[in-house]
PDB file of N, CA and C in Angstrom:
ATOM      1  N   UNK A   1      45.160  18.678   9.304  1.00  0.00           N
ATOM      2  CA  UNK A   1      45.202  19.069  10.697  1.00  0.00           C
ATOM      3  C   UNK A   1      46.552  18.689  11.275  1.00  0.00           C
ATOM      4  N   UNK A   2      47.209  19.628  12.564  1.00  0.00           N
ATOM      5  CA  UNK A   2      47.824  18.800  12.744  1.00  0.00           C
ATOM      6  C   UNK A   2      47.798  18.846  14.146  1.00  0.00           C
ATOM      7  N   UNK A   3      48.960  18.318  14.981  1.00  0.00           N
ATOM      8  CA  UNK A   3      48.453  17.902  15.949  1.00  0.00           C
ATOM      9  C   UNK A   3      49.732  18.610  17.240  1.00  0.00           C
ATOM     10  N   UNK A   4      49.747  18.714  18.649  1.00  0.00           N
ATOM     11  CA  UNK A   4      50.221  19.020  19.267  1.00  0.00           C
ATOM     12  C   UNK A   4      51.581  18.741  19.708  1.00  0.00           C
ATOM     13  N   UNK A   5      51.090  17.448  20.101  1.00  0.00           N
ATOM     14  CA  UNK A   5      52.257  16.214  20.660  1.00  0.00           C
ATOM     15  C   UNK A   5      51.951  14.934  20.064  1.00  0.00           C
ATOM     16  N   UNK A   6      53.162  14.137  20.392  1.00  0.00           N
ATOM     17  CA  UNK A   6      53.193  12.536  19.959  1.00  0.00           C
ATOM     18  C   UNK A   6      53.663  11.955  20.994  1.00  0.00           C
ATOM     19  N   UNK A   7      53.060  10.803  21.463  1.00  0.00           N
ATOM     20  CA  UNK A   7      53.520   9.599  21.983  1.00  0.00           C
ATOM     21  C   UNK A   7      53.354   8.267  22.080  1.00  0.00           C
ATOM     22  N   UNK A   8      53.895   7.110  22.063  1.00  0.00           N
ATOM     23  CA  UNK A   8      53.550   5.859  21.727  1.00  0.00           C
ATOM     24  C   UNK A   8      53.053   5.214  23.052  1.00  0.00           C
ATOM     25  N   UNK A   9      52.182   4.272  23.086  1.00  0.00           N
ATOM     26  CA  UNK A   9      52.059   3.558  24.485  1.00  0.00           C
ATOM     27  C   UNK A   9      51.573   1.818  23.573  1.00  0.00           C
ATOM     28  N   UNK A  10      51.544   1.621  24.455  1.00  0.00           N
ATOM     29  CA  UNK A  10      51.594   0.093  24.288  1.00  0.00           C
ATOM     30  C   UNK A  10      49.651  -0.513  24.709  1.00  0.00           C
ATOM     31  N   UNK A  11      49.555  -1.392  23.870  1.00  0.00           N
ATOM     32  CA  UNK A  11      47.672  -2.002  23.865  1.00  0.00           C
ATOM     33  C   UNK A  11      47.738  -3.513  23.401  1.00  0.00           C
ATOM     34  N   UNK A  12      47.727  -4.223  24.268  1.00  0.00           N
ATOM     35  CA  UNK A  12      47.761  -6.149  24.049  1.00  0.00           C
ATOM     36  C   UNK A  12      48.791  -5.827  23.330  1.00  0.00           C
ATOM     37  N   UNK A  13      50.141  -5.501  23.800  1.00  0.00           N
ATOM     38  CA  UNK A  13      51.416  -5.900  23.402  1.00  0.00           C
ATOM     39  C   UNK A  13      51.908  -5.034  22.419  1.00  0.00           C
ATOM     40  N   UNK A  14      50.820  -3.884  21.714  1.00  0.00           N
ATOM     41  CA  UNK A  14      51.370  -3.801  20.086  1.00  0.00           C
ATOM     42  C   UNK A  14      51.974  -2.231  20.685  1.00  0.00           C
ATOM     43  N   UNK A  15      52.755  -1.947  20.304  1.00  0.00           N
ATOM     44  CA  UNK A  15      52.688  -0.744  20.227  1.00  0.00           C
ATOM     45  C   UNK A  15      52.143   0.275  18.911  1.00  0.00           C
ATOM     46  N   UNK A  16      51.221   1.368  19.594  1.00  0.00           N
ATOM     47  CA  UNK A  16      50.685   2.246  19.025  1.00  0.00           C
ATOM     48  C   UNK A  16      50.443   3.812  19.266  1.00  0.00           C
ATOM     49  N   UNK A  17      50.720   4.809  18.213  1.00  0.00           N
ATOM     50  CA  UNK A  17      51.132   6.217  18.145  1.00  0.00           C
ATOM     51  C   UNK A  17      49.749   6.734  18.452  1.00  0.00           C
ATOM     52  N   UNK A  18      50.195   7.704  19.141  1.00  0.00           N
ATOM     53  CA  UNK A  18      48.737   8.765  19.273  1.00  0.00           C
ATOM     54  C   UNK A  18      49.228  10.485  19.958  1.00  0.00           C
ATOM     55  N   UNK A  19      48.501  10.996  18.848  1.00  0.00           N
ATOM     56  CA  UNK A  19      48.679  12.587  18.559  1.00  0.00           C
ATOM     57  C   UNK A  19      47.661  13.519  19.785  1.00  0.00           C
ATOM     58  N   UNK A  20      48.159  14.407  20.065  1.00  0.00           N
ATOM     59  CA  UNK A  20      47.104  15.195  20.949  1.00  0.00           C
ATOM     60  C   UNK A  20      46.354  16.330  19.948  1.00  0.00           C
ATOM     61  N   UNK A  21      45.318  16.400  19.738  1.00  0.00           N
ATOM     62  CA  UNK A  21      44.774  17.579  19.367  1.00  0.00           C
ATOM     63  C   UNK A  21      44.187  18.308  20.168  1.00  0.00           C
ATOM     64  N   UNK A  22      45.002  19.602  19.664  1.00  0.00           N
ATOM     65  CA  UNK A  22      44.293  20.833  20.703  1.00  0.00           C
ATOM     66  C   UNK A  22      42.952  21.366  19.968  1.00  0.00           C
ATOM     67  N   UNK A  23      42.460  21.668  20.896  1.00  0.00           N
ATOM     68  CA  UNK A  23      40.551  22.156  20.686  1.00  0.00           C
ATOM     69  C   UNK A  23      40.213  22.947  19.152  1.00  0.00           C
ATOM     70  N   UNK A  24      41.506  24.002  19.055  1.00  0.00           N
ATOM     71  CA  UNK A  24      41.390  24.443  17.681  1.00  0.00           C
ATOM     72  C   UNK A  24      40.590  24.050  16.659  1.00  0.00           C
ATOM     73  N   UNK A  25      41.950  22.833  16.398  1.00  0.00           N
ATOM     74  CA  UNK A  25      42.327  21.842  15.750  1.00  0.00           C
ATOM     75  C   UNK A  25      40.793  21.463  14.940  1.00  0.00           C
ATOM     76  N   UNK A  26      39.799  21.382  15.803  1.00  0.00           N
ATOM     77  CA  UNK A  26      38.803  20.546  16.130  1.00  0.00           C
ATOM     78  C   UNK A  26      37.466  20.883  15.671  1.00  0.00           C
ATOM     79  N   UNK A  27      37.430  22.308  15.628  1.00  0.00           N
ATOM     80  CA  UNK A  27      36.384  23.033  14.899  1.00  0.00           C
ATOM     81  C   UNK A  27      35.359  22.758  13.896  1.00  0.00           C
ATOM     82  N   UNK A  28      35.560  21.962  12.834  1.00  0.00           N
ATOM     83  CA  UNK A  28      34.847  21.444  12.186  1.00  0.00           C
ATOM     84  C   UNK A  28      34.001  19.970  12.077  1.00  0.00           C
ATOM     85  N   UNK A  29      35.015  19.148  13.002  1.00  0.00           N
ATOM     86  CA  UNK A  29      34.734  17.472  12.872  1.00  0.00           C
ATOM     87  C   UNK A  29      32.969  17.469  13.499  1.00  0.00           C
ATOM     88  N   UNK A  30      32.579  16.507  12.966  1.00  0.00           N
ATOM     89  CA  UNK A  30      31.495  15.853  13.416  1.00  0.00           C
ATOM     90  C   UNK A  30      31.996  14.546  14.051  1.00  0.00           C
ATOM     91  N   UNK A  31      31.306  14.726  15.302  1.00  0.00           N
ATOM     92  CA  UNK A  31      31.660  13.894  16.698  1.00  0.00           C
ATOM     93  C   UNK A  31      30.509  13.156  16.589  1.00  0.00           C
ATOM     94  N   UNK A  32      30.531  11.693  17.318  1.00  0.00           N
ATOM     95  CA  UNK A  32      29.703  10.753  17.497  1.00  0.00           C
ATOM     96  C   UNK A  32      29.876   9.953  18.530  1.00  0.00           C
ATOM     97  N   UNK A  33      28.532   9.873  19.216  1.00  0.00           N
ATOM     98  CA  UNK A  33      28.739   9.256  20.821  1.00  0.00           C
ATOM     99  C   UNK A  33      28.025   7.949  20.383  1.00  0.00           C
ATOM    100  N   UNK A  34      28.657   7.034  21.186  1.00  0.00           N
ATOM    101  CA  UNK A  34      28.580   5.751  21.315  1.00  0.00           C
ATOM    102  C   UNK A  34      26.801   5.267  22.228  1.00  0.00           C
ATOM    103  N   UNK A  35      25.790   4.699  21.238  1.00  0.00           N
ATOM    104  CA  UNK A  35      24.470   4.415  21.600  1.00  0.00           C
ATOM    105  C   UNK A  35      24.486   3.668  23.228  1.00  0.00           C
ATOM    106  N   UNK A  36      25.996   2.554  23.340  1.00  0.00           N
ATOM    107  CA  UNK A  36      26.267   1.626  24.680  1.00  0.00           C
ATOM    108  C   UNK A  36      26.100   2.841  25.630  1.00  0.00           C
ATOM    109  N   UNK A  37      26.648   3.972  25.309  1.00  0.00           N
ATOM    110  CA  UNK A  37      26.493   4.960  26.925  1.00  0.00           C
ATOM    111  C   UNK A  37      25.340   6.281  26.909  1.00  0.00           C
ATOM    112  N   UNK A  38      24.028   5.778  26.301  1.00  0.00           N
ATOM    113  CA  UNK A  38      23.108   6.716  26.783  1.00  0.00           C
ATOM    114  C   UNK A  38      22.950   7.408  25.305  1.00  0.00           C
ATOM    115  N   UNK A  39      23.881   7.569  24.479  1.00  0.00           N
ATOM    116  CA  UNK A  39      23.790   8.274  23.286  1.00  0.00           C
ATOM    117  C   UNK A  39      23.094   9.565  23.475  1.00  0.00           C
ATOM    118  N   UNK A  40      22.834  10.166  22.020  1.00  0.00           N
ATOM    119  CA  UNK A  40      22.081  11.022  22.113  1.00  0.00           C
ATOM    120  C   UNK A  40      22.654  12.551  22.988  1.00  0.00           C
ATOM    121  N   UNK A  41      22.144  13.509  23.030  1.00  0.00           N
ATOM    122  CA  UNK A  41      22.709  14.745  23.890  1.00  0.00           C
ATOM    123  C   UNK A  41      22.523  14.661  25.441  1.00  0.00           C
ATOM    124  N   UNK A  42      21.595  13.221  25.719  1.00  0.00           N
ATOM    125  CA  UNK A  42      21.873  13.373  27.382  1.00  0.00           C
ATOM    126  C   UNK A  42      22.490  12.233  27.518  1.00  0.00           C
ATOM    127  N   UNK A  43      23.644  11.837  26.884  1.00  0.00           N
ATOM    128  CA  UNK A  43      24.098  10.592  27.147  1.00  0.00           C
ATOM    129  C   UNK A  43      25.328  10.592  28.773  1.00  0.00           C
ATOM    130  N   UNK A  44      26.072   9.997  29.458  1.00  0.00           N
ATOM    131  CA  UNK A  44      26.170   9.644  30.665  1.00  0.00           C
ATOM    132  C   UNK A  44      27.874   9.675  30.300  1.00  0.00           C
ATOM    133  N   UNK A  45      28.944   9.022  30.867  1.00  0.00           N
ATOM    134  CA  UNK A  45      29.989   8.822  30.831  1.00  0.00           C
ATOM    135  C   UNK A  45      30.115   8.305  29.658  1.00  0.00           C
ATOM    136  N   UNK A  46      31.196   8.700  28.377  1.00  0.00           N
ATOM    137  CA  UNK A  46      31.413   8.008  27.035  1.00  0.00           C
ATOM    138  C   UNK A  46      32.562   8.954  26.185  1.00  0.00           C
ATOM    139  N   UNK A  47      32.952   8.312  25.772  1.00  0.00           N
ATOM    140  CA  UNK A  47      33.538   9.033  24.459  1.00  0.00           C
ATOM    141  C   UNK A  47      32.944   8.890  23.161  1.00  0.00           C
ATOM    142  N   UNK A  48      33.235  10.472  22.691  1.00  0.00           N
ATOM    143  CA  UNK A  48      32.948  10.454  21.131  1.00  0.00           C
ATOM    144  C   UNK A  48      34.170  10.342  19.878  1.00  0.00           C
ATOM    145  N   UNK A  49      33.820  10.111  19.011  1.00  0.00           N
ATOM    146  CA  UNK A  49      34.632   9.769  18.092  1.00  0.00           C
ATOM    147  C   UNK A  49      34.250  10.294  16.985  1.00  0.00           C
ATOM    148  N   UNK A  50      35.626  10.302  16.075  1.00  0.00           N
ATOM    149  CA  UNK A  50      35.279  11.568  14.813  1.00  0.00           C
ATOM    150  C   UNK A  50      36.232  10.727  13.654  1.00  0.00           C
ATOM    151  N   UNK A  51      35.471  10.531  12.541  1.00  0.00           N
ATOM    152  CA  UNK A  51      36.504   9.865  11.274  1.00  0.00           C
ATOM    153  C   UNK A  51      36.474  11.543  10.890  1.00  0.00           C
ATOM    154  N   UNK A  52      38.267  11.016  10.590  1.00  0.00           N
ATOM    155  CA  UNK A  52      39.156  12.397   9.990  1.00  0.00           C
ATOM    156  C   UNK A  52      39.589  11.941   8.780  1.00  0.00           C
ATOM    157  N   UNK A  53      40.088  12.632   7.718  1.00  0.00           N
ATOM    158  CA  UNK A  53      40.278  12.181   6.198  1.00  0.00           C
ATOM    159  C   UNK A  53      41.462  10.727   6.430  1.00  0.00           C
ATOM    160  N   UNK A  54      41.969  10.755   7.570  1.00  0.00           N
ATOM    161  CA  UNK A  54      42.871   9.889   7.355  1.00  0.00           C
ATOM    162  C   UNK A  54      42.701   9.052   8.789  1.00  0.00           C
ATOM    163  N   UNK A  55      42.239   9.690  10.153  1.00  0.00           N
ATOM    164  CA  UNK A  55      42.706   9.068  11.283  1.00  0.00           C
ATOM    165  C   UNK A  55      41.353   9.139  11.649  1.00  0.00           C
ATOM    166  N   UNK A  56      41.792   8.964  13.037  1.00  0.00           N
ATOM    167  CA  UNK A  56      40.273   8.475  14.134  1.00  0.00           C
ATOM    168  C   UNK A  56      40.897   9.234  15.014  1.00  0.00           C
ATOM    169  N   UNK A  57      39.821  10.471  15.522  1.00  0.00           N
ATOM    170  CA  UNK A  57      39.871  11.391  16.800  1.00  0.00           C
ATOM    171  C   UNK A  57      38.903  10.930  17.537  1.00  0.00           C
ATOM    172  N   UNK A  58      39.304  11.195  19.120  1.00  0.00           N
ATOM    173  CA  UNK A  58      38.409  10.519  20.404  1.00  0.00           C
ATOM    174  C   UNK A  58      38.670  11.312  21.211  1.00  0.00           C
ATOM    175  N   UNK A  59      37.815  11.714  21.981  1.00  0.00           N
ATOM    176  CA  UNK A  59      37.790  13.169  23.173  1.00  0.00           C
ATOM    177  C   UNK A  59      36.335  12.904  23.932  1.00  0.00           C
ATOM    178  N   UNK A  60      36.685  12.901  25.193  1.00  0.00           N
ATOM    179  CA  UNK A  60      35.494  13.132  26.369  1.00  0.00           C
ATOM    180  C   UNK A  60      34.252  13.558  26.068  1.00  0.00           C
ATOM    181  N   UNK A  61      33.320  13.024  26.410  1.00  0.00           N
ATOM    182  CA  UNK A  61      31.909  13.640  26.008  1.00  0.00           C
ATOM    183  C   UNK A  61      31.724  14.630  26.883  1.00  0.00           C
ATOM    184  N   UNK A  62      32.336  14.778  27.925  1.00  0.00           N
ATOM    185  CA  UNK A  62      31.752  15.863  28.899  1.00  0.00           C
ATOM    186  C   UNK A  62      32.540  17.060  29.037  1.00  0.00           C
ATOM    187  N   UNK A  63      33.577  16.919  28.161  1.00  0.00           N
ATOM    188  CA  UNK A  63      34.374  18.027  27.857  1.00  0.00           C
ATOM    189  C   UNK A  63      34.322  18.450  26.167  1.00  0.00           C
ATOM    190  N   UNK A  64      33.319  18.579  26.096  1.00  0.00           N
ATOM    191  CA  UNK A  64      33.402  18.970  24.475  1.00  0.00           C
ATOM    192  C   UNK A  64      34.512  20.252  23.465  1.00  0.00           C
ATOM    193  N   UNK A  65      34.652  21.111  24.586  1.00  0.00           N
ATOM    194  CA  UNK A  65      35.744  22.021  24.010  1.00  0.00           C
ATOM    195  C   UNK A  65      37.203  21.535  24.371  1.00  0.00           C
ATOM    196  N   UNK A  66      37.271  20.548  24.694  1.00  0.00           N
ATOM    197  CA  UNK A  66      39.010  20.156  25.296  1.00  0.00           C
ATOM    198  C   UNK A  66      39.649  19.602  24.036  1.00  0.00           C
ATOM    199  N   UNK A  67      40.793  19.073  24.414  1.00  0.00           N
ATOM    200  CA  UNK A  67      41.713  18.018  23.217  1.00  0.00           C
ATOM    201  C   UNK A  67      41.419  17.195  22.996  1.00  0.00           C
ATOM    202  N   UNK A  68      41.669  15.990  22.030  1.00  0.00           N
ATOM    203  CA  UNK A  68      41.304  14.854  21.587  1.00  0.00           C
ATOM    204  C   UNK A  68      42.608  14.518  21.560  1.00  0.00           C
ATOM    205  N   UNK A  69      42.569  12.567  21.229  1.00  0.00           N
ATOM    206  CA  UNK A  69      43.274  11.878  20.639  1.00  0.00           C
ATOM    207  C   UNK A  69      43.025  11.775  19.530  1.00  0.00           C
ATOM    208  N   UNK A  70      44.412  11.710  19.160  1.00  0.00           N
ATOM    209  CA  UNK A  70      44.245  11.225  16.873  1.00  0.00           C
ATOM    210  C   UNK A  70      45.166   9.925  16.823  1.00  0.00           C
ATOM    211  N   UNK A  71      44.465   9.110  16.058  1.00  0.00           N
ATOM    212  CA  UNK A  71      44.784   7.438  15.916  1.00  0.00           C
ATOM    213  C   UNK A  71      44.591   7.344  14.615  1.00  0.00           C
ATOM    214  N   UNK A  72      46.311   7.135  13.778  1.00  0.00           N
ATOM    215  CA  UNK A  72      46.016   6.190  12.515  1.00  0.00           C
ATOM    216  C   UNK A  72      45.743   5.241  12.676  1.00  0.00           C
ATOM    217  N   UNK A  73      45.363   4.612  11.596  1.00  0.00           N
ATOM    218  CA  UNK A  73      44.218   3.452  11.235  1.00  0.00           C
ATOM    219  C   UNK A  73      45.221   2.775  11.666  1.00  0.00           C
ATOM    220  N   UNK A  74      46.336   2.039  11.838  1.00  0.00           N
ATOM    221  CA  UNK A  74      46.951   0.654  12.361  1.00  0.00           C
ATOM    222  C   UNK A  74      46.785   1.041  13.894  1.00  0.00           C
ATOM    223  N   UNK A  75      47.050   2.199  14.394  1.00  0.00           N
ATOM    224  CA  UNK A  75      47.189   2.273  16.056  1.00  0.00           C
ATOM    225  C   UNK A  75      45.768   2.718  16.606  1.00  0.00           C
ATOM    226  N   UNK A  76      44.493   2.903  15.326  1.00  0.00           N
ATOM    227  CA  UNK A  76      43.030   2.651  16.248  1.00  0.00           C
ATOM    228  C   UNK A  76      42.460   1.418  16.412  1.00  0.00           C
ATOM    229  N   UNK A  77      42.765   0.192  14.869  1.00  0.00           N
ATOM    230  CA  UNK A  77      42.921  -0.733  15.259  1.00  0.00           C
ATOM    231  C   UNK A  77      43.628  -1.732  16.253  1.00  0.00           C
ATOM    232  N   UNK A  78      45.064  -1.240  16.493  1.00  0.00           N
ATOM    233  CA  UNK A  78      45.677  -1.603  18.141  1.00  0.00           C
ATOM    234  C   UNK A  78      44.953  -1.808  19.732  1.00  0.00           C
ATOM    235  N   UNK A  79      44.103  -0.233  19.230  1.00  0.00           N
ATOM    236  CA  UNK A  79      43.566   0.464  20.484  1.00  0.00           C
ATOM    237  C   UNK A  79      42.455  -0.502  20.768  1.00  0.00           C
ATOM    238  N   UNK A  80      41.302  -0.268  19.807  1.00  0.00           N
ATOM    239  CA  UNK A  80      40.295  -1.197  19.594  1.00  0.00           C
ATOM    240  C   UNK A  80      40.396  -2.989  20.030  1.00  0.00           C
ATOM    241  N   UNK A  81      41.478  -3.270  19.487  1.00  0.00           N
ATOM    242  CA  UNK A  81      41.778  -4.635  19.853  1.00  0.00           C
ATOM    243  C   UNK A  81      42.230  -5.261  21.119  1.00  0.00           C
ATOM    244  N   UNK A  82      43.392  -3.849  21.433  1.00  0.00           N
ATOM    245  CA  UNK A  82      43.270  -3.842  23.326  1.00  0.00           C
ATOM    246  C   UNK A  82      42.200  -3.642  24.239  1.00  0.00           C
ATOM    247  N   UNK A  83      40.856  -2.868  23.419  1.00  0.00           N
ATOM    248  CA  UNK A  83      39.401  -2.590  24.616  1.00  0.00           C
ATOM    249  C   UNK A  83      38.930  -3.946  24.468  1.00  0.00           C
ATOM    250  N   UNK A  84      38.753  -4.683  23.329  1.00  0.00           N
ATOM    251  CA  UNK A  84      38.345  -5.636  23.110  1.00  0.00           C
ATOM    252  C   UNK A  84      38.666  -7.176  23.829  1.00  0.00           C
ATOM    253  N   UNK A  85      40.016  -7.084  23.972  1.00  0.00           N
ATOM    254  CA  UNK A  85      40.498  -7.881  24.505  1.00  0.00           C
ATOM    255  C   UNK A  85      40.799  -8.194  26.267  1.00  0.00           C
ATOM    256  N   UNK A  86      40.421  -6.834  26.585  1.00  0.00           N
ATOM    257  CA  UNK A  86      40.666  -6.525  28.342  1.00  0.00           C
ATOM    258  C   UNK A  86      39.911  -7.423  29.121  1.00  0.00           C
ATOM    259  N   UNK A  87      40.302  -8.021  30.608  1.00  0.00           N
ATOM    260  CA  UNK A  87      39.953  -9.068  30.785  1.00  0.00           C
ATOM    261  C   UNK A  87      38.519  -8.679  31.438  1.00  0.00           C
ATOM    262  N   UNK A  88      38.024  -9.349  31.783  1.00  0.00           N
ATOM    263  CA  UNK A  88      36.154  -8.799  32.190  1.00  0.00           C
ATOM    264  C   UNK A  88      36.527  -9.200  33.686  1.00  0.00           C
ATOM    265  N   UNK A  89      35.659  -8.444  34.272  1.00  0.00           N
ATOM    266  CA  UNK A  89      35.975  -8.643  36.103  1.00  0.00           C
ATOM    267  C   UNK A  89      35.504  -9.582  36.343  1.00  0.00           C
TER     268      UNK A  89
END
């Protein structure tokens, strides 16, 4: 697959790459919503997520035909470690 655009942003300090995929792109993946937000087909505000032969795609649950993000494995682990780490209110 490939992907649209590139740009880097920064997550607890690290910097990490992330690809835009356009909807095309997207046609085949099997998507998976997160059980924390309602899961299932009536699930509520969430993102889904898709293992790709090599990366990790993430796109809106409530926009199912739109773009995704694509995250190699060092910059989903980045990502992950920055949600993880965010401070709690």
């Amino acid at each position: 697959m490939t992907s649209s655009s590139k740009s880097g942003m920064s997550c607890s300090g690290q910097e990490i790459e992330v690809r835009t995929m356009l909807a095309p792109e997207l046609g085949r993946v099997m998507w998976r919503k997160s059980t924390y937000s309602g899961g299932g087909s009536g699930g509520g505000d969430c993102v889904e997520i898709a293992e790709l032969s090599e990366d990790i795609a993430i796109r809106d649950s409530k926009d199912s035909n739109g773009n995704a993000l694509r995250f190699g494995p060092e910059s989903w682990a980045g990502f992950v470690t920055g949600l993880v780490n965010l401070p709690q209110p």
